[in-house]
C-alpha atoms as a PDB file:
ATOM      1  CA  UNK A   1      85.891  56.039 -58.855  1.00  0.00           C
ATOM      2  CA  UNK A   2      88.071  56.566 -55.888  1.00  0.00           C
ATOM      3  CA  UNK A   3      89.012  53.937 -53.237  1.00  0.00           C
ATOM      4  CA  UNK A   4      86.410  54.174 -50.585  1.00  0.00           C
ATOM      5  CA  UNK A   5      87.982  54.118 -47.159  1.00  0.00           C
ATOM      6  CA  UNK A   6      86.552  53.739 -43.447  1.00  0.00           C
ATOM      7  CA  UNK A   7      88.746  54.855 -40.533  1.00  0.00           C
ATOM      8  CA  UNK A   8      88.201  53.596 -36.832  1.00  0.00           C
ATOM      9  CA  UNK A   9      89.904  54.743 -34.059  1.00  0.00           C
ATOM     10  CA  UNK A  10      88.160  56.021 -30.566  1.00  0.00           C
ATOM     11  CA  UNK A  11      91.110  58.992 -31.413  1.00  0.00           C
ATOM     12  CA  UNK A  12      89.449  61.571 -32.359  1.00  0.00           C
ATOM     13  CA  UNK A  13      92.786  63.352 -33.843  1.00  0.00           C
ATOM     14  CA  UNK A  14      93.896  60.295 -34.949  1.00  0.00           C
ATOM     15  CA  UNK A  15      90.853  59.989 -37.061  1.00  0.00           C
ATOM     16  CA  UNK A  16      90.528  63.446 -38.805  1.00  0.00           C
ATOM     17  CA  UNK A  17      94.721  63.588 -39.573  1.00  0.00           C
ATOM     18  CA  UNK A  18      94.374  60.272 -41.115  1.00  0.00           C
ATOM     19  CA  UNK A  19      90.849  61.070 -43.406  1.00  0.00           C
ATOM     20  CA  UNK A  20      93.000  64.552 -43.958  1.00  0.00           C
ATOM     21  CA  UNK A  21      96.147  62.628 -45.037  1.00  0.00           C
ATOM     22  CA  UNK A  22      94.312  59.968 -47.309  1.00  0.00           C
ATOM     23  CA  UNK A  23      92.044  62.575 -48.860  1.00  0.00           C
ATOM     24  CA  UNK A  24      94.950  63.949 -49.776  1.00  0.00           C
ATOM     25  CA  UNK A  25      96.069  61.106 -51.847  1.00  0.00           C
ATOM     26  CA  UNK A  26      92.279  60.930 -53.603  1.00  0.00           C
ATOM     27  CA  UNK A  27      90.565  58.149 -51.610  1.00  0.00           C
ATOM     28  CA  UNK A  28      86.969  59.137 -50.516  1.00  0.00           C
ATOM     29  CA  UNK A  29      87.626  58.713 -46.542  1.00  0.00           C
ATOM     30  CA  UNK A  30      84.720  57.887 -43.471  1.00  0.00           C
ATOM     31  CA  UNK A  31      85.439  58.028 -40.081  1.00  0.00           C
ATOM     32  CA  UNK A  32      84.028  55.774 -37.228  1.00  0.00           C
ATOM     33  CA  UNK A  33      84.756  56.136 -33.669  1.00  0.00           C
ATOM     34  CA  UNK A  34      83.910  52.775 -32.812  1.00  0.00           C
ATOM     35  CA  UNK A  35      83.365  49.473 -34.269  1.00  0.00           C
ATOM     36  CA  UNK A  36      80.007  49.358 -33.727  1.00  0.00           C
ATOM     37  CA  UNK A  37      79.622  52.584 -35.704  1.00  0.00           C
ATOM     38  CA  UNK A  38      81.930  50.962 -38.405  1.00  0.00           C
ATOM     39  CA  UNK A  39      79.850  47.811 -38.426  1.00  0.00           C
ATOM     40  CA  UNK A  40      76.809  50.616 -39.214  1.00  0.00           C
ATOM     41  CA  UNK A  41      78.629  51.639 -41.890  1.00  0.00           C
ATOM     42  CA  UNK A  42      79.795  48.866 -43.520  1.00  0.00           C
ATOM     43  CA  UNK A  43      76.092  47.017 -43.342  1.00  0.00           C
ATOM     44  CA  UNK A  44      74.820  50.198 -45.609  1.00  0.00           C
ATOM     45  CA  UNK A  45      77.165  50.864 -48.101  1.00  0.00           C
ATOM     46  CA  UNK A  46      80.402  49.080 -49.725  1.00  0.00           C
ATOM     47  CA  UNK A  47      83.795  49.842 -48.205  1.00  0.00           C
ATOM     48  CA  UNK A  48      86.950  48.595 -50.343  1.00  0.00           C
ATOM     49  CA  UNK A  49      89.128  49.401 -46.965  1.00  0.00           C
ATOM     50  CA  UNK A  50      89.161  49.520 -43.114  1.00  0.00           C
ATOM     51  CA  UNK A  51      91.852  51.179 -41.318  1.00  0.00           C
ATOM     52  CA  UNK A  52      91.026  50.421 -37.287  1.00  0.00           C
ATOM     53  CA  UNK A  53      92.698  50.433 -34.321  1.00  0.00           C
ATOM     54  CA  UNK A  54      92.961  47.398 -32.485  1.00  0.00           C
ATOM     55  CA  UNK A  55      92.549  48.474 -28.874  1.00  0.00           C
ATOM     56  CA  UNK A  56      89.066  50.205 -28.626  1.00  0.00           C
ATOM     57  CA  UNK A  57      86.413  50.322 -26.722  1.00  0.00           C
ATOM     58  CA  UNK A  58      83.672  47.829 -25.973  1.00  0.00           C
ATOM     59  CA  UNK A  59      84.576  45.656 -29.111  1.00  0.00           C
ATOM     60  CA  UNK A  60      88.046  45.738 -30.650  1.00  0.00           C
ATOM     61  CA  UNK A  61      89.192  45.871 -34.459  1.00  0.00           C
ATOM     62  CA  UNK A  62      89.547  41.604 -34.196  1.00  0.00           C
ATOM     63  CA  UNK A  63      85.850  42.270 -33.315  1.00  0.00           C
ATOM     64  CA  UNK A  64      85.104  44.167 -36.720  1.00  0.00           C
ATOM     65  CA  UNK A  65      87.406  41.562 -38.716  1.00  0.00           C
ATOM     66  CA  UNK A  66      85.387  38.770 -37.657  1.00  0.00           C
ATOM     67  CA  UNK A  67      82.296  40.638 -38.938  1.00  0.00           C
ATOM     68  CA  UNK A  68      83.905  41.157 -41.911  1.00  0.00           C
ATOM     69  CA  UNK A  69      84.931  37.115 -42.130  1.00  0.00           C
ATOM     70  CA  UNK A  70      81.217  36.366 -41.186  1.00  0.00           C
ATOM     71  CA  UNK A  71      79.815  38.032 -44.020  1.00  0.00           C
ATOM     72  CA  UNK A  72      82.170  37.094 -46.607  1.00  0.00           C
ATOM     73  CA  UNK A  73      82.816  40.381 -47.462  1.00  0.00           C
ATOM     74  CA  UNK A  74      85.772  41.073 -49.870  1.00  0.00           C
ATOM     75  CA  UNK A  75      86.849  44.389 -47.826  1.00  0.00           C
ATOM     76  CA  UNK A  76      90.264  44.597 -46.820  1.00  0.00           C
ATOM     77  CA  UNK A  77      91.322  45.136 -43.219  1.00  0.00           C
ATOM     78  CA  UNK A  78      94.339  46.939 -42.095  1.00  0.00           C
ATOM     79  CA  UNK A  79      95.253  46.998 -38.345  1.00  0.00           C
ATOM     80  CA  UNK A  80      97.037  50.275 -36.376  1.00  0.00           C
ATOM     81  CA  UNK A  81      98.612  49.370 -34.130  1.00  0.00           C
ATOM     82  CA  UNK A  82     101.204  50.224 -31.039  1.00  0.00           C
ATOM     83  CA  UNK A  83     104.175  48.174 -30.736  1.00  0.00           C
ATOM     84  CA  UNK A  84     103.257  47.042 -27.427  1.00  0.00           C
ATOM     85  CA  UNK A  85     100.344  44.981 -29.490  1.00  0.00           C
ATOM     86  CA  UNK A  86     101.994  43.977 -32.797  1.00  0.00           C
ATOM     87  CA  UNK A  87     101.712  40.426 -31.553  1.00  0.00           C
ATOM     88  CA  UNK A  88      98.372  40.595 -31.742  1.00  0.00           C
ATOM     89  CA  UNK A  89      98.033  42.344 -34.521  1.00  0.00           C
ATOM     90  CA  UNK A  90      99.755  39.218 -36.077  1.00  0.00           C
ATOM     91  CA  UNK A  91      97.174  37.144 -34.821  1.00  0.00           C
ATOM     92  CA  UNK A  92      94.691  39.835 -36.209  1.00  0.00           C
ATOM     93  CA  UNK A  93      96.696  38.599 -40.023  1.00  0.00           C
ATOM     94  CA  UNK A  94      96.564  34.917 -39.453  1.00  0.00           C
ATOM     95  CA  UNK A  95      92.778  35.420 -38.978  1.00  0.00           C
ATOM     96  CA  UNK A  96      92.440  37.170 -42.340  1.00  0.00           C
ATOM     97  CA  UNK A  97      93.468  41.434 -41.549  1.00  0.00           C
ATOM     98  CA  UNK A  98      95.255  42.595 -45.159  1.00  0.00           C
ATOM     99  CA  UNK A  99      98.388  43.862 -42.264  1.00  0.00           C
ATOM    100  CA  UNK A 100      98.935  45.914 -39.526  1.00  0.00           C
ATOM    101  CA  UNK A 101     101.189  49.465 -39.509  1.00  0.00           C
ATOM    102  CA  UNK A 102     102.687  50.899 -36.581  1.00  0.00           C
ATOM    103  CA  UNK A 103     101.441  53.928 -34.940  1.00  0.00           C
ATOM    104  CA  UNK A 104     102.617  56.483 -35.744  1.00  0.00           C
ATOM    105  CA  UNK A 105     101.089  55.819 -39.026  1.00  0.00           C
ATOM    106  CA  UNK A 106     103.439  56.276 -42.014  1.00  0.00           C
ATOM    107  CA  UNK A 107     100.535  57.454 -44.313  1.00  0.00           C
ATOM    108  CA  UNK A 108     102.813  56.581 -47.336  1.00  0.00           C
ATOM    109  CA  UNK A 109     103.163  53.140 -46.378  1.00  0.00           C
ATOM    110  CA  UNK A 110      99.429  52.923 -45.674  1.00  0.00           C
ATOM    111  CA  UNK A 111      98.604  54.649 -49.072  1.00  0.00           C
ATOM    112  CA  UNK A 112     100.682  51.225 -50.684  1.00  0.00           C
ATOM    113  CA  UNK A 113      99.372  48.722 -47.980  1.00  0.00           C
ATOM    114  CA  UNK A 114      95.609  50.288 -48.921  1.00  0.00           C
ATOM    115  CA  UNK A 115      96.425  49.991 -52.833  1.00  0.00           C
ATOM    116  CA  UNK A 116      97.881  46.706 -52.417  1.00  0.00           C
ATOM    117  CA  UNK A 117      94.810  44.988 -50.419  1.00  0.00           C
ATOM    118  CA  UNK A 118      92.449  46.182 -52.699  1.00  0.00           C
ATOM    119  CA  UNK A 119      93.781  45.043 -56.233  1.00  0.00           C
ATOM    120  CA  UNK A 120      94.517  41.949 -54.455  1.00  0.00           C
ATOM    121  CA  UNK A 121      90.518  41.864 -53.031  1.00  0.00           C
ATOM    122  CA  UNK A 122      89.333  43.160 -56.360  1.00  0.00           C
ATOM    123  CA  UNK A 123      91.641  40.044 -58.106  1.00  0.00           C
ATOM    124  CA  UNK A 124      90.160  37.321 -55.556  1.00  0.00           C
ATOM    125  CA  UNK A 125      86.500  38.936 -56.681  1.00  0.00           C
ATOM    126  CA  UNK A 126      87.276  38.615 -60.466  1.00  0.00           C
ATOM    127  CA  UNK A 127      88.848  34.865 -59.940  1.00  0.00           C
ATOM    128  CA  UNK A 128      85.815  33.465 -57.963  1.00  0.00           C
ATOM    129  CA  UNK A 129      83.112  35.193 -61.058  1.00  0.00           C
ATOM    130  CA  UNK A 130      85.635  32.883 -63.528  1.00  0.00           C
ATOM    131  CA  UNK A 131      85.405  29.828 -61.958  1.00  0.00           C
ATOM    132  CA  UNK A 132      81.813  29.813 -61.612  1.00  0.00           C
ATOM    133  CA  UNK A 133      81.670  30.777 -65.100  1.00  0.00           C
ATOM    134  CA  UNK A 134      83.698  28.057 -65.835  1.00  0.00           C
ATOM    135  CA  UNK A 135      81.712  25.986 -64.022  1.00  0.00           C
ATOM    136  CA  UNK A 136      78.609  26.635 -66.107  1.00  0.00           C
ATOM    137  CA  UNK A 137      80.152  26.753 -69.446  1.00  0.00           C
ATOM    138  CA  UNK A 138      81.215  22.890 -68.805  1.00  0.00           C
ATOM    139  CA  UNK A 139      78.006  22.026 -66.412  1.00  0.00           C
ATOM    140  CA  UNK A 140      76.773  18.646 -67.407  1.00  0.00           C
ATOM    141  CA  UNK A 141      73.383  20.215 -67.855  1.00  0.00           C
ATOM    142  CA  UNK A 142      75.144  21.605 -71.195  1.00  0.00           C
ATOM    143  CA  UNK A 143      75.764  18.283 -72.541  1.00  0.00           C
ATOM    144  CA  UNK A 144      72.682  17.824 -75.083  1.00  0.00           C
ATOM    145  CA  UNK A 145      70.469  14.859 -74.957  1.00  0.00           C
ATOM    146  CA  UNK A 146      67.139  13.732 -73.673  1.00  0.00           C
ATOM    147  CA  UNK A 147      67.389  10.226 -73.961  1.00  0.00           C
ATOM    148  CA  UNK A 148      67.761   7.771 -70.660  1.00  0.00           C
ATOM    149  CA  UNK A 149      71.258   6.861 -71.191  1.00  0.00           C
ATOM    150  CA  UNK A 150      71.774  10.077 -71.464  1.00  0.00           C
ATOM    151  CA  UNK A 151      70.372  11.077 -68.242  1.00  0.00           C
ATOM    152  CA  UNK A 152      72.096   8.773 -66.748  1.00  0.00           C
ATOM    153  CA  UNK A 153      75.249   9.742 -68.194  1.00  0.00           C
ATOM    154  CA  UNK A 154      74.809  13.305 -66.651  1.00  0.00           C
ATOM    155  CA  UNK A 155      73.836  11.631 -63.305  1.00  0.00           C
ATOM    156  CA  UNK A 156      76.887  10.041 -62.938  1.00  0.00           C
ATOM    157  CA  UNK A 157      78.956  12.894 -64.295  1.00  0.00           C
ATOM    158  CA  UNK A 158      77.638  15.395 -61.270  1.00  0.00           C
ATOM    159  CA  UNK A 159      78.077  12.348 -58.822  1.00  0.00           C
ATOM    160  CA  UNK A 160      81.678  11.284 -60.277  1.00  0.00           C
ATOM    161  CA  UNK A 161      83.119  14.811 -60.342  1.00  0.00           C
ATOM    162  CA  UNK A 162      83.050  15.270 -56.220  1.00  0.00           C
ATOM    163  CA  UNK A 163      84.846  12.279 -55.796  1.00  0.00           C
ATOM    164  CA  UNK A 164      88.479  11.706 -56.110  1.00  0.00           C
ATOM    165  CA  UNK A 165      87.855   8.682 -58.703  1.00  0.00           C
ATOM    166  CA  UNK A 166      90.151   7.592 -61.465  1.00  0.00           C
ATOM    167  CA  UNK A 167      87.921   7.796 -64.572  1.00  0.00           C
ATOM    168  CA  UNK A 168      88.009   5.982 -67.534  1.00  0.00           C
ATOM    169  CA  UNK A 169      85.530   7.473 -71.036  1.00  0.00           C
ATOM    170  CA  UNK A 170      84.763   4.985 -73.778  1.00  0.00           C
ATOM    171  CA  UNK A 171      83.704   6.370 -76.808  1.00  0.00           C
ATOM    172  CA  UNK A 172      83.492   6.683 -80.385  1.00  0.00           C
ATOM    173  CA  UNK A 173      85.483   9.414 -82.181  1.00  0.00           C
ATOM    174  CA  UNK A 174      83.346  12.867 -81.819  1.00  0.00           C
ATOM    175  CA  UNK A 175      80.622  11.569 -79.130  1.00  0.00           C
ATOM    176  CA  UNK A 176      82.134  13.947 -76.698  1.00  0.00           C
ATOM    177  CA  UNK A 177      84.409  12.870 -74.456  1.00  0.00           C
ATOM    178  CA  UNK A 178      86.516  15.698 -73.792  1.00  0.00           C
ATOM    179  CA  UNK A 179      83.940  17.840 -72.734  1.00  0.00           C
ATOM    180  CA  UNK A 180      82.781  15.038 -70.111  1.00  0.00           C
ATOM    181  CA  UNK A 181      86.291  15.875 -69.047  1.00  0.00           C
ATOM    182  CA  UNK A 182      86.227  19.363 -68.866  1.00  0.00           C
ATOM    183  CA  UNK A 183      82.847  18.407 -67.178  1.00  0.00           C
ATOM    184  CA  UNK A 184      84.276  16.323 -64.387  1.00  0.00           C
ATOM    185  CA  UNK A 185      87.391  18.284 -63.739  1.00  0.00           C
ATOM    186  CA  UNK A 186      85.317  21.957 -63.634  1.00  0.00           C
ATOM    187  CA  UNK A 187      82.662  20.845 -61.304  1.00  0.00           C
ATOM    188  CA  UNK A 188      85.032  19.006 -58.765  1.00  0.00           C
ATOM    189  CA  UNK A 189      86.991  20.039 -55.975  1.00  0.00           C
ATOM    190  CA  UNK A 190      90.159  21.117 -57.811  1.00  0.00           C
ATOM    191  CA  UNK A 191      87.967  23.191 -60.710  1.00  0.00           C
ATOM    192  CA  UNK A 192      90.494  26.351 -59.401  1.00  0.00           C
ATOM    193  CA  UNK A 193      93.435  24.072 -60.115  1.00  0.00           C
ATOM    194  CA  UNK A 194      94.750  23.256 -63.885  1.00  0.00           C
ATOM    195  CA  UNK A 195      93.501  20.561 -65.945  1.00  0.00           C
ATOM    196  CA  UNK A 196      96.354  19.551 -68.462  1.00  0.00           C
ATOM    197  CA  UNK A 197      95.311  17.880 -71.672  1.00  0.00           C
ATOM    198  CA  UNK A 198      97.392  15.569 -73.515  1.00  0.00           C
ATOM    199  CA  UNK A 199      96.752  13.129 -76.719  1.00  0.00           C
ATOM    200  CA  UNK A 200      98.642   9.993 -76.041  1.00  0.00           C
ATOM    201  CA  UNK A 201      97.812   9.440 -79.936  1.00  0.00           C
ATOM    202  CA  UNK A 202     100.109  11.534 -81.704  1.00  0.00           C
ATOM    203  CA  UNK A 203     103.528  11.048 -79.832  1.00  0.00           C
ATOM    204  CA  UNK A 204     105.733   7.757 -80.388  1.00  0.00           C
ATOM    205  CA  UNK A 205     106.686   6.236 -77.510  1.00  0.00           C
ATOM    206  CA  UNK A 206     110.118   8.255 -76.378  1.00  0.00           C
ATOM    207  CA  UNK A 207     108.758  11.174 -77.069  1.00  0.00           C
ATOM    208  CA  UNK A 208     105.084  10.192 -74.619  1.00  0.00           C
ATOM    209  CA  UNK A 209     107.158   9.210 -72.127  1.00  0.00           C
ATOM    210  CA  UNK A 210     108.928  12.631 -72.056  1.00  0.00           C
ATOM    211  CA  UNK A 211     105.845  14.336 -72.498  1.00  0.00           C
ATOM    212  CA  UNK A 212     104.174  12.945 -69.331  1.00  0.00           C
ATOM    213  CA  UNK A 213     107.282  12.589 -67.021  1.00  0.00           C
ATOM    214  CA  UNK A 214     109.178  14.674 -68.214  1.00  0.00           C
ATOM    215  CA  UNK A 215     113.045  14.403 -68.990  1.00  0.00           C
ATOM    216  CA  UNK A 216     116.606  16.022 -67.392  1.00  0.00           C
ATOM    217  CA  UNK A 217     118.901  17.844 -69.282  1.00  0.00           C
ATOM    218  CA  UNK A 218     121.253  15.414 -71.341  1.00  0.00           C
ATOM    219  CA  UNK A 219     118.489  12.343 -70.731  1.00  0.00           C
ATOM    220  CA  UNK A 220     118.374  11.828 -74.609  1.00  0.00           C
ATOM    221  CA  UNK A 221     120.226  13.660 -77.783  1.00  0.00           C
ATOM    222  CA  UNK A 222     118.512  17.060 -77.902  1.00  0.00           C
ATOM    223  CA  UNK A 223     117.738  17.488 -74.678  1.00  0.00           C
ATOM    224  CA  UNK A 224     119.439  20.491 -73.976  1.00  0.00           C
ATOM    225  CA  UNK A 225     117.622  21.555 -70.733  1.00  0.00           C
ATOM    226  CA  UNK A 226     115.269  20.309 -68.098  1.00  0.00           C
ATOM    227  CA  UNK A 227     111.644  19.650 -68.902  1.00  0.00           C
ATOM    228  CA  UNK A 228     108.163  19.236 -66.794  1.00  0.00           C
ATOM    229  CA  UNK A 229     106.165  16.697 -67.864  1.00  0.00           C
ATOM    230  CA  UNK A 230     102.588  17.075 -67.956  1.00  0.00           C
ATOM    231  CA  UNK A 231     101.504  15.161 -64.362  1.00  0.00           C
ATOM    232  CA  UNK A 232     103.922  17.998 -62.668  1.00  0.00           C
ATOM    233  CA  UNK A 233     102.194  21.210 -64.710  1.00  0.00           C
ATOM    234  CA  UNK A 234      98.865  18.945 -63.652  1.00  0.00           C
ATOM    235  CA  UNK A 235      99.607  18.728 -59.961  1.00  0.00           C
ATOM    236  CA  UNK A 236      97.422  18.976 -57.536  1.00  0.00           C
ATOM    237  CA  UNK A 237      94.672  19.394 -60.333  1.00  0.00           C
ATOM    238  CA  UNK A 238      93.250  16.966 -63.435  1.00  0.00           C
ATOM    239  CA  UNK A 239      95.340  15.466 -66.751  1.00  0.00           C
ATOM    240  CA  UNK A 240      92.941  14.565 -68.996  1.00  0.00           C
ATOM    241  CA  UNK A 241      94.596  11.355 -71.378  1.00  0.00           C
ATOM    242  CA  UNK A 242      93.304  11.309 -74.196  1.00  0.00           C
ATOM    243  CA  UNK A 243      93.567   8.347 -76.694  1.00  0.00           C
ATOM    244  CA  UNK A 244      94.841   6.350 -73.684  1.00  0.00           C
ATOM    245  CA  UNK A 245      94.801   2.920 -75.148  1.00  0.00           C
ATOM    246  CA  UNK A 246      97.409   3.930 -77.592  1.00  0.00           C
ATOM    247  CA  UNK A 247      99.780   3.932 -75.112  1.00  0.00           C
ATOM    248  CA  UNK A 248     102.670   1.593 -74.829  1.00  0.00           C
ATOM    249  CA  UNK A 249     103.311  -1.672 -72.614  1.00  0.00           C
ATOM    250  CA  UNK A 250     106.383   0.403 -71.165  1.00  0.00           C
ATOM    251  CA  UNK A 251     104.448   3.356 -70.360  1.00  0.00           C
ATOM    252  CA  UNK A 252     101.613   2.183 -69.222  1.00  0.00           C
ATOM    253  CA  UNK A 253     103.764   0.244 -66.422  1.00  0.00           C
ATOM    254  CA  UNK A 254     104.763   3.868 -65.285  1.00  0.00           C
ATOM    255  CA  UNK A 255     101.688   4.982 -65.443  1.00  0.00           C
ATOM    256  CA  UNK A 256     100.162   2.413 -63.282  1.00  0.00           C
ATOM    257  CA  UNK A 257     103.170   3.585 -60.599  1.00  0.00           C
ATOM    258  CA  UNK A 258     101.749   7.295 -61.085  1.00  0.00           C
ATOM    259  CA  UNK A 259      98.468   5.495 -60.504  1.00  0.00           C
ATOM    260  CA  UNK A 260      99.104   3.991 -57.504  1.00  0.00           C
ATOM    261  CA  UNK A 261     101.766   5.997 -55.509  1.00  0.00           C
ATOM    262  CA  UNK A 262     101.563   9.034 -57.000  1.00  0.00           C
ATOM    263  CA  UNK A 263     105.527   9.246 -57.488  1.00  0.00           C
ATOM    264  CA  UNK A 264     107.468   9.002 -60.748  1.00  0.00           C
ATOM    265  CA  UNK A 265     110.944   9.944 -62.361  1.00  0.00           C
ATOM    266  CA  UNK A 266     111.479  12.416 -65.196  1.00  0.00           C
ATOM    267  CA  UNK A 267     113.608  10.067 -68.326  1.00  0.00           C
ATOM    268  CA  UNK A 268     117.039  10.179 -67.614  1.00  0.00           C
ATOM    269  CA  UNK A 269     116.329  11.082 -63.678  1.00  0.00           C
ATOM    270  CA  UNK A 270     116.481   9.286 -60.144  1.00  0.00           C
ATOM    271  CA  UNK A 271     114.872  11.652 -58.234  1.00  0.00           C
ATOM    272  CA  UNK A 272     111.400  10.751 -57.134  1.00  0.00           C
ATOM    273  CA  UNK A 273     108.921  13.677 -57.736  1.00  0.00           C
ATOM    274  CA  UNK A 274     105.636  13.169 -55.638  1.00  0.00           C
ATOM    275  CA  UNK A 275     101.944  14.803 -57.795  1.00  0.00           C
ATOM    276  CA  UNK A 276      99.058  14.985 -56.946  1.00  0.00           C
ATOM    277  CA  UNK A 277      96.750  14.169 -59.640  1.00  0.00           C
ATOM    278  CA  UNK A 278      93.363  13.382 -60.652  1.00  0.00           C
ATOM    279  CA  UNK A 279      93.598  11.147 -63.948  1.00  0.00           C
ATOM    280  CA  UNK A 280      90.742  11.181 -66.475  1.00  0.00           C
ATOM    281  CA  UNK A 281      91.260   8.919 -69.674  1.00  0.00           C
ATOM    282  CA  UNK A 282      89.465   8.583 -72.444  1.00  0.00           C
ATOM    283  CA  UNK A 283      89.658   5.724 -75.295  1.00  0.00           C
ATOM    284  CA  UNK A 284      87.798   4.986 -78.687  1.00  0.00           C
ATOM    285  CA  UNK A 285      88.518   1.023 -78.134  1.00  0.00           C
ATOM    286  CA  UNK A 286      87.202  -1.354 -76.505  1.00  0.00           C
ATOM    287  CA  UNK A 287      89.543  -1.918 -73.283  1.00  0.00           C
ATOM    288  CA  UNK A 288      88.254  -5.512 -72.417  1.00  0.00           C
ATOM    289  CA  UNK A 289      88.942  -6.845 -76.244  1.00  0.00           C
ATOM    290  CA  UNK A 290      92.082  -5.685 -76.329  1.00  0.00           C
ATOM    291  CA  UNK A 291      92.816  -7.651 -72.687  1.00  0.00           C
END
């Protein structure tokens, strides 16, 4: 299906050379002489582009991007411009246009800008069906159970994941509490960001330390080049600890730094390296009995 486009320009010439020009290349081209036409348009059928002048008549092409912006619709704008306006047409960018060309139009270079704006629309369409996919595979409502506790469990899951909370998940082995994880980190305000898992159980205690923080090249014997730890491939979304209570006096003294600043050092570094992290842990012990 070819790439619908809308031209608007109060030029007549300009309009028809430019439907001419990009029929030429295979998109399926509409004209508009004003925006109010184009705003016709756009409220009765989909558009993947506008091309519009800035400068037109009664309401200008900033006038047709905020009715774009209002409506939340994914079609790209482009701007054509003069030079005498480009500063605007800047402006017009910072609000959300795709770009602006220069007229005279380089049709070539609007053919790319065009092609570029919508694979980039169509990839911001694509992303936002994921994540509320992914927000419904791990809903809490999926978590099974009809008991009270349960309810309340799934209560405090929904309120818990909007917050910015350090959470802690006691548990017994297999009761589910990695998918209250997925759960909080997939319904929160950083469910487009990563969530990095990590078992604290199955590393010894040089190689956990590495493993969270990191380590520079030469820190230890075999560590032949520089390594992220998992809070800085986590940052500025969720690490999920599993296992947590396995971890070392040492470590968990760096932790608590992580914890409370939000600053660490990769092993073997002096640098200071500031995340920004949402911690969820999870334990099958009993955290007070082990005080």
């Amino acid at each position: 299906m070819p790439i619908k486009v809308l031209v608007v320009d109060d030029d007549e010439n300009t309009r028809i050379s430019l439907r001419l020009a990009l029929e030429a290349d295979g998109y399926a081209v509409q004209l508009a002489p004003s925006a109010e036409a184009a705003m016709q348009i756009l409220q009765a059928e989909l558009i993947d582009a506008v091309i519009t002048d800035l400068v037109m008549g009664q309401m200008s092409g900033l006038d047709l991007l905020g009715f774009l912006r209002e409506r939340r619709m994914e079609t790209i704008l482009i701007i054509m411009t003069a030079y005498s306006t480009i500063e605007s047409a800047v402006e017009a960018i910072r609000r959300g246009a795709w770009d602006y060309i220069p007229k005279p139009i380089d049709v070539a270079k609007l053919s790319l800008l065009i092609h570029q704006g919508v694979a980039n629309a169509q990839l911001r369409v694509e992303n936002r069906v994921l994540k509320e996919q992914l927000r419904e595979r791990f809903s809490p409502h999926n978590i099974l159970g009809k008991s009270p506790a349960i309810q309340r469990l799934l209560s405090q899951i929904e309120l818990i994941a909007r917050t910015q909370a350090t959470v802690l998940i006691q548990g017994e082995s297999g009761t589910g509490k990695e998918l209250i994880a997925e759960a909080l980190h997939y319904n929160s305000p950083r469910a487009d960001r990563p969530l990095v898992k990590v078992n604290c159980g199955i590393f010894s205690e040089g190689v956990v330390e590495s493993e969270l923080f990191g380590h520079e090249k030469g820190a230890y014997t075999g560590a032949i080049q520089q390594k992220k730890g998992r809070f800085e491939l986590a940052n500025t979304g969720s690490l999920f600890l599993d296992e947590v209570a396995e971890l070392t006096p040492t470590v968990q003294v760096k932790l608590l730094r992580v914890l409370q600043d939000q600053v660490f050092e990769r092993v073997g570094g002096v640098q200071p390296i500031a995340v920004d992290v949402r911690l969820v842990a999870a334990t099958n012990k009993e955290i007070v009995s082990m005080l």
